[in-house]
PDB file of N, CA and C in Angstrom:
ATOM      1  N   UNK A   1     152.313 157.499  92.043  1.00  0.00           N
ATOM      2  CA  UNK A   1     153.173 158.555  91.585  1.00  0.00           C
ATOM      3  C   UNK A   1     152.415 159.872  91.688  1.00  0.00           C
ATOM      4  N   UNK A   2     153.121 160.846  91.822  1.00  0.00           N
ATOM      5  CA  UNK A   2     152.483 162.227  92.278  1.00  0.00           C
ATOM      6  C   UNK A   2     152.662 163.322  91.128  1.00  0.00           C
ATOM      7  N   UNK A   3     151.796 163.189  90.416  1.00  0.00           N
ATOM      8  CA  UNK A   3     151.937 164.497  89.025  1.00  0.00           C
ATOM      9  C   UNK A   3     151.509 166.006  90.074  1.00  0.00           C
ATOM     10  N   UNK A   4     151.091 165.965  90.740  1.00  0.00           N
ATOM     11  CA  UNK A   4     151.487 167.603  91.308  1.00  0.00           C
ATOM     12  C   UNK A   4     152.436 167.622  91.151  1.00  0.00           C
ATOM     13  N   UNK A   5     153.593 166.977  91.322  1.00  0.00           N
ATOM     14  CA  UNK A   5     154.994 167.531  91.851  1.00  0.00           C
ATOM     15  C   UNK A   5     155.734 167.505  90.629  1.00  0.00           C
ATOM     16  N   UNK A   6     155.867 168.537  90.135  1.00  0.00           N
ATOM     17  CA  UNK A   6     156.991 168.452  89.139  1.00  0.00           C
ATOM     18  C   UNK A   6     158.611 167.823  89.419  1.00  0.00           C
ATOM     19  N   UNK A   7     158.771 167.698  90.746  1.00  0.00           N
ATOM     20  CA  UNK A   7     160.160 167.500  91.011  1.00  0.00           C
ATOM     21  C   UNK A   7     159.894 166.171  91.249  1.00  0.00           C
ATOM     22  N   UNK A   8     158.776 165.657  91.960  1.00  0.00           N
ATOM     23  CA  UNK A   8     158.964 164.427  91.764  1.00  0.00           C
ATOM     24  C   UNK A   8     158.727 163.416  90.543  1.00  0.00           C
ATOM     25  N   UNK A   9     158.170 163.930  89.730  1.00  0.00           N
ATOM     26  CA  UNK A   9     157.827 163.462  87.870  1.00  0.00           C
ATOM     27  C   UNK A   9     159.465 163.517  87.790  1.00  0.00           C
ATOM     28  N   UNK A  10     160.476 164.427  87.777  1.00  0.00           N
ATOM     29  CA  UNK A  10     161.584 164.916  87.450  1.00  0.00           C
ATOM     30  C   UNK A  10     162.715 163.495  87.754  1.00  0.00           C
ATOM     31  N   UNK A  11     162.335 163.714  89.057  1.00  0.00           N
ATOM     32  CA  UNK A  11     162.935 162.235  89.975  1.00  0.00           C
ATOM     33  C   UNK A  11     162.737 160.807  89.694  1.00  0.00           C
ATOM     34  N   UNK A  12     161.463 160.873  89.303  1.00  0.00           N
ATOM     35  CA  UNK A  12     161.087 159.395  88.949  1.00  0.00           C
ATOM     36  C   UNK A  12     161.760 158.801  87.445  1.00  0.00           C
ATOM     37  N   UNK A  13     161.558 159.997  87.140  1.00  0.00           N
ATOM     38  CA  UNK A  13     162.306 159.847  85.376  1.00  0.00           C
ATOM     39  C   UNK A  13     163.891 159.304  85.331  1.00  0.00           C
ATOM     40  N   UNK A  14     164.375 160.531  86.071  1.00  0.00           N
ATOM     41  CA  UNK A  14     165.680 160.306  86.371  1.00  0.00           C
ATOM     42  C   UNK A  14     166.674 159.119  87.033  1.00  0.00           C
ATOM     43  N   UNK A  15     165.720 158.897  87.865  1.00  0.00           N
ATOM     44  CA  UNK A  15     166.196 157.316  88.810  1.00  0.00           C
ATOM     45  C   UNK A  15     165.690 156.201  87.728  1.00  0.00           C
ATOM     46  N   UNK A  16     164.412 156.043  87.125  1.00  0.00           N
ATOM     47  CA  UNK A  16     164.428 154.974  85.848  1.00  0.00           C
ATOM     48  C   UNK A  16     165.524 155.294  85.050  1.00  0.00           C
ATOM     49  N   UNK A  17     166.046 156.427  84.442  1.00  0.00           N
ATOM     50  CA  UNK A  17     166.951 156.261  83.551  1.00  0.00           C
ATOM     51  C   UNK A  17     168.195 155.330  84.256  1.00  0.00           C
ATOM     52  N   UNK A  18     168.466 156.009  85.125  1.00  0.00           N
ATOM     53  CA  UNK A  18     169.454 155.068  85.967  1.00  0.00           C
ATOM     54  C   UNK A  18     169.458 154.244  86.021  1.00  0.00           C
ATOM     55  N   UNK A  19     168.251 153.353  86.792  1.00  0.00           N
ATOM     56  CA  UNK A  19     168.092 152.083  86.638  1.00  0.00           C
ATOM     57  C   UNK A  19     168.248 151.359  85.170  1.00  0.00           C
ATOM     58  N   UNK A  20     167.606 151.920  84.220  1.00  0.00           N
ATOM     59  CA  UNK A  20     168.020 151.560  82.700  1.00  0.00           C
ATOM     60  C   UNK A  20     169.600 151.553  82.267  1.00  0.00           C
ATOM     61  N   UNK A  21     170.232 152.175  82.665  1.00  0.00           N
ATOM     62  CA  UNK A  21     171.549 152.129  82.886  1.00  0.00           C
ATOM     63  C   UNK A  21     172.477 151.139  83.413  1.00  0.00           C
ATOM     64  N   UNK A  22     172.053 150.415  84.865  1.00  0.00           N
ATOM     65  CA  UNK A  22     172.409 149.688  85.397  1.00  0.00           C
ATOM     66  C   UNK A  22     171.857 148.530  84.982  1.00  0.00           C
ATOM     67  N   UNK A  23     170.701 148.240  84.553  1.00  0.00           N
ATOM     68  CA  UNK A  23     170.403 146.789  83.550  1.00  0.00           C
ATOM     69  C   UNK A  23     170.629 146.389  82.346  1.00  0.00           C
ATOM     70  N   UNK A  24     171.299 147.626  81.735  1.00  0.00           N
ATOM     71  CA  UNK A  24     171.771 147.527  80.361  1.00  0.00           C
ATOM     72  C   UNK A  24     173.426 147.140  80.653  1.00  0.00           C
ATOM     73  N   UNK A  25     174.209 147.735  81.771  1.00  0.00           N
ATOM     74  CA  UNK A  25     175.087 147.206  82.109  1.00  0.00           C
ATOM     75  C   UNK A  25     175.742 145.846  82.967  1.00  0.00           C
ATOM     76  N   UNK A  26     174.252 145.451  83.680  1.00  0.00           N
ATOM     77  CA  UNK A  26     174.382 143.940  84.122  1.00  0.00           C
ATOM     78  C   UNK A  26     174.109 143.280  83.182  1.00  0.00           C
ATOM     79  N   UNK A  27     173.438 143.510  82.319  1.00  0.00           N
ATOM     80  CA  UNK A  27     173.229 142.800  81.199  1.00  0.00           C
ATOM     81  C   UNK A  27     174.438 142.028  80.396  1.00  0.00           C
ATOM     82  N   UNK A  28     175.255 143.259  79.924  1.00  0.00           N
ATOM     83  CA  UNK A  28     176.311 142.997  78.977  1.00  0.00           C
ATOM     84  C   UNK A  28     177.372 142.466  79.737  1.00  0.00           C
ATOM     85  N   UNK A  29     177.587 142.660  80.789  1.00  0.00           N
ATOM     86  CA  UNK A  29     178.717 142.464  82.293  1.00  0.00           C
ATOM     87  C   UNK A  29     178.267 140.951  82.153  1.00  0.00           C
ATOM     88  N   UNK A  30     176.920 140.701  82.208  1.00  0.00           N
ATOM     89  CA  UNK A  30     176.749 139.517  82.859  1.00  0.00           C
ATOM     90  C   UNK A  30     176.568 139.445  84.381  1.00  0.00           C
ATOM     91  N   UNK A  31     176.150 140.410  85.089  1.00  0.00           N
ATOM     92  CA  UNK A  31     176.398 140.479  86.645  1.00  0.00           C
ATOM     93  C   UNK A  31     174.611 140.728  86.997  1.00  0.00           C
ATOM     94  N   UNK A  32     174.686 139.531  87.694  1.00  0.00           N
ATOM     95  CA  UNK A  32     172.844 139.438  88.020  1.00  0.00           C
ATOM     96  C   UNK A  32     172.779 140.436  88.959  1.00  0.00           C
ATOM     97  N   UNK A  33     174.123 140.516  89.666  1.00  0.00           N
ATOM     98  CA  UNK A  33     173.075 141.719  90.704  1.00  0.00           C
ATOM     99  C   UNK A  33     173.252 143.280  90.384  1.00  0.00           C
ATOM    100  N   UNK A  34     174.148 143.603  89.506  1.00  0.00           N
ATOM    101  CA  UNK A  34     173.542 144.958  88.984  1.00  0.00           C
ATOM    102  C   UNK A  34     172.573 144.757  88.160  1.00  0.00           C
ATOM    103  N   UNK A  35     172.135 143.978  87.075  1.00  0.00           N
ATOM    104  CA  UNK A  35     170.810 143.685  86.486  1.00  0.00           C
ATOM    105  C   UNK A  35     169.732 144.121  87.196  1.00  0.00           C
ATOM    106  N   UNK A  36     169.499 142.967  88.341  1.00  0.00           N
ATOM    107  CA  UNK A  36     168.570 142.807  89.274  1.00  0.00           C
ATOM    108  C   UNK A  36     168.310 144.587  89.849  1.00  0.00           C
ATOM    109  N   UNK A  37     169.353 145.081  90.468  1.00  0.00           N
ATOM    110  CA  UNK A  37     169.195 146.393  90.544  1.00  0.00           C
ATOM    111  C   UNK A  37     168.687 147.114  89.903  1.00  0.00           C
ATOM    112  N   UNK A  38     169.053 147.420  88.598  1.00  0.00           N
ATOM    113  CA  UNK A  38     168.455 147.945  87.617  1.00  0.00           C
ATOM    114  C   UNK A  38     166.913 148.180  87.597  1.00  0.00           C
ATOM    115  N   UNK A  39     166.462 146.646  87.763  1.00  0.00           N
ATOM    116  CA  UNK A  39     165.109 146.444  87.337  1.00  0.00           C
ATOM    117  C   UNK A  39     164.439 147.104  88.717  1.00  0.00           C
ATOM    118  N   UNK A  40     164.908 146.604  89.816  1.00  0.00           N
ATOM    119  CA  UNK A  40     164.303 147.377  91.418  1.00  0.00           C
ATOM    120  C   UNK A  40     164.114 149.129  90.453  1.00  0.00           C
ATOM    121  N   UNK A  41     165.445 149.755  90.674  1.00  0.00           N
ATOM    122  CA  UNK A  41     165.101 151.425  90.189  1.00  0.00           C
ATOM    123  C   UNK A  41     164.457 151.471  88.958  1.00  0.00           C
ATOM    124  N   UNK A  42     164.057 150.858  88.258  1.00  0.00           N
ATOM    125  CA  UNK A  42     163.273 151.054  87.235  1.00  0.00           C
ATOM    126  C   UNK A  42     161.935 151.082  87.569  1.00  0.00           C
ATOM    127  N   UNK A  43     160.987 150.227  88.952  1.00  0.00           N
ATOM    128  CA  UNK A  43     160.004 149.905  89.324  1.00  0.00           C
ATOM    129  C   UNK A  43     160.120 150.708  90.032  1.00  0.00           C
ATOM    130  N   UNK A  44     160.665 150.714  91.174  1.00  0.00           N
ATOM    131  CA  UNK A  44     160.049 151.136  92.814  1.00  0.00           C
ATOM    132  C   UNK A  44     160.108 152.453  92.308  1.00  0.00           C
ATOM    133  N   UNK A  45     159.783 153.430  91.636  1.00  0.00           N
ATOM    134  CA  UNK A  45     159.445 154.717  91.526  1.00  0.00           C
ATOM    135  C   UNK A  45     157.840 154.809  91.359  1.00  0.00           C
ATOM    136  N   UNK A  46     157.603 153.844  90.799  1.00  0.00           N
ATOM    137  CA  UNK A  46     155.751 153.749  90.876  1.00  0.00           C
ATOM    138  C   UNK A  46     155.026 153.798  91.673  1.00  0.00           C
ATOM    139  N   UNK A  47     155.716 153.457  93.113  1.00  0.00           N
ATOM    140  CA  UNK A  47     155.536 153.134  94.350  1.00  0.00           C
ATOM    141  C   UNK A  47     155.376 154.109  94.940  1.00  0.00           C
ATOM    142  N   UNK A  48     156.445 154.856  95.035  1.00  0.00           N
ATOM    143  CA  UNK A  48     156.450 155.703  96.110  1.00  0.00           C
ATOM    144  C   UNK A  48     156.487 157.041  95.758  1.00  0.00           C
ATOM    145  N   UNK A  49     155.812 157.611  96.492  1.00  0.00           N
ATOM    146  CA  UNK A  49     154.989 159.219  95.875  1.00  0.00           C
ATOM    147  C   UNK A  49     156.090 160.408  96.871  1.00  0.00           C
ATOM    148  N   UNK A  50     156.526 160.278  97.928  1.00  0.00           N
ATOM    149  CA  UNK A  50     157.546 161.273  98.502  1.00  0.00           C
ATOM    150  C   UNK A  50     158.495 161.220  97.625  1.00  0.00           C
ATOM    151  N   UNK A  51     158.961 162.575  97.793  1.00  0.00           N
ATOM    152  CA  UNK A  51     160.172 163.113  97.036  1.00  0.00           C
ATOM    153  C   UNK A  51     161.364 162.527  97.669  1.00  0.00           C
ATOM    154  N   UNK A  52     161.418 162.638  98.878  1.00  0.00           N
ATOM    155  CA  UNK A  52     162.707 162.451  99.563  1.00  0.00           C
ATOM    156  C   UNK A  52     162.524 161.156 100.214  1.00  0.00           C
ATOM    157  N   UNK A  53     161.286 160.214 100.714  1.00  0.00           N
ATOM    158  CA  UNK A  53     161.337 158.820 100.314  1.00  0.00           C
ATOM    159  C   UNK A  53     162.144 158.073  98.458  1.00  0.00           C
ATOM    160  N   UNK A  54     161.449 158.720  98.076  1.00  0.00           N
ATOM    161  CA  UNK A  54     162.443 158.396  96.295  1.00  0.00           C
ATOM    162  C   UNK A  54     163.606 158.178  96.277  1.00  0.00           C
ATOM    163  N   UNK A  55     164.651 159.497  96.745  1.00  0.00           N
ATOM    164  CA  UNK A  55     165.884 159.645  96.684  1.00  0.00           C
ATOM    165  C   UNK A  55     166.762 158.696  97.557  1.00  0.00           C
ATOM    166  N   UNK A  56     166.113 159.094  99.097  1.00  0.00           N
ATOM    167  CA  UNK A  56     166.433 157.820 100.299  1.00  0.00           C
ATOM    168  C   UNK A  56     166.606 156.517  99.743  1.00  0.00           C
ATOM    169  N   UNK A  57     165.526 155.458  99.047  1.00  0.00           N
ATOM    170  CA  UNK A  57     165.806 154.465  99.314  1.00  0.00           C
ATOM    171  C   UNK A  57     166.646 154.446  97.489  1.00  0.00           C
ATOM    172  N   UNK A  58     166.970 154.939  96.474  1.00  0.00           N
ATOM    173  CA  UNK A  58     167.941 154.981  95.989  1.00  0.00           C
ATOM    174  C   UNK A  58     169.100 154.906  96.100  1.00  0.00           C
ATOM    175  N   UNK A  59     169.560 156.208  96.989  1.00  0.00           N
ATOM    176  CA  UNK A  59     170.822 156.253  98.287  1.00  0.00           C
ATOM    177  C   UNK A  59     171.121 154.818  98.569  1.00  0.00           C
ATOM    178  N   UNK A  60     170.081 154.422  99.399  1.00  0.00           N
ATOM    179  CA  UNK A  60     170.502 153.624 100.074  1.00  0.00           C
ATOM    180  C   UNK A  60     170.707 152.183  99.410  1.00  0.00           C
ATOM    181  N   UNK A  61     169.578 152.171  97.975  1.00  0.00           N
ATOM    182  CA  UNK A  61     170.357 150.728  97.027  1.00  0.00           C
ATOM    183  C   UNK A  61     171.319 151.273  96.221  1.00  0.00           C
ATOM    184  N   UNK A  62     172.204 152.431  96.097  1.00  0.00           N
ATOM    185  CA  UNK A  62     173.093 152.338  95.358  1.00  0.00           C
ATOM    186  C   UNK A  62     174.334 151.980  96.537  1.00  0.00           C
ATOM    187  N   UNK A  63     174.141 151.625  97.501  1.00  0.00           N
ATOM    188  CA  UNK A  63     175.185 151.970  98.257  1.00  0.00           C
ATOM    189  C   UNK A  63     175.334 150.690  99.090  1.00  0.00           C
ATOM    190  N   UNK A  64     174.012 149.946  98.607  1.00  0.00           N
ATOM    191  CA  UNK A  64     174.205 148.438  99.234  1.00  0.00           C
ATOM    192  C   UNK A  64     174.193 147.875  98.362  1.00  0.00           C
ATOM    193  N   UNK A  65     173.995 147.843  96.785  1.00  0.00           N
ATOM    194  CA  UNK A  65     174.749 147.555  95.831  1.00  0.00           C
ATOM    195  C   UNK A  65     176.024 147.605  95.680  1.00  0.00           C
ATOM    196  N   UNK A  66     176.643 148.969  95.856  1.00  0.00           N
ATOM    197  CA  UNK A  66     177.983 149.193  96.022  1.00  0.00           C
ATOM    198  C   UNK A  66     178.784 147.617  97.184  1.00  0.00           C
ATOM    199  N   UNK A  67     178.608 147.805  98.298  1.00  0.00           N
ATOM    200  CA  UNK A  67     178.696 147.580  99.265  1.00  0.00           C
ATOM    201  C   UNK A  67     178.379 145.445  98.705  1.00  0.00           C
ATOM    202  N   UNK A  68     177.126 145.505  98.377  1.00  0.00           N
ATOM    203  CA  UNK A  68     177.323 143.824  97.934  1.00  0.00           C
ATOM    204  C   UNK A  68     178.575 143.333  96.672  1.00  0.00           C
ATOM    205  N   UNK A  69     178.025 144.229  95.653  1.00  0.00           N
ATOM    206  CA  UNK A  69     179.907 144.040  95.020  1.00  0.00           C
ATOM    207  C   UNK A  69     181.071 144.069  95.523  1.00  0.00           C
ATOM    208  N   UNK A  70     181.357 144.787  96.210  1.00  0.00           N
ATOM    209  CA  UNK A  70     182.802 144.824  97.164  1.00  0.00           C
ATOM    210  C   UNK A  70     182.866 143.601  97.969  1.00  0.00           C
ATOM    211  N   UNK A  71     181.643 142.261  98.246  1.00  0.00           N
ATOM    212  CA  UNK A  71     181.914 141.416  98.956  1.00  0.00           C
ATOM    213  C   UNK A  71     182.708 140.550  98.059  1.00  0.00           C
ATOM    214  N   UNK A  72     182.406 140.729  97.330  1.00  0.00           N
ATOM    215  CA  UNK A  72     183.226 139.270  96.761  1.00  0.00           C
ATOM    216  C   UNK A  72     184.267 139.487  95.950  1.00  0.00           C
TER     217      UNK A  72
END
């Protein structure tokens, strides 16, 4: 994680809350794979130190999340 960057401290915060959001709601739903989600955006911010790597692969699990719910 990158404490120079205030925007990315900003980001990382923000996408865990989210993720806290989405595991508090698979939770009560009962739905393992928003859970499971949850817990991914709660972690993978530790990981990765780009700003716009951060946001990208967010984007892209909220949207293949999206996208795996709509299968069934």
């Amino acid at each position: 994680m990158d404490f120079g960057n205030p925007w990315a401290l900003f980001s990382s915060l923000l996408i865990g809350l989210i993720g806290m959001a989405f595991f508090m709601h698979g939770k009560k739903a009962g739905n393992f794979k928003t859970l499971g989600a949850g817990v991914v955006f709660c972690v993978y911010p530790y990981f990765v130190t780009g700003l716009l790597a951060l946001w990208g692969i967010f984007a892209l699990g909220v949207a293949g999340l999206f996208w795996w719910l709509r299968q069934d």
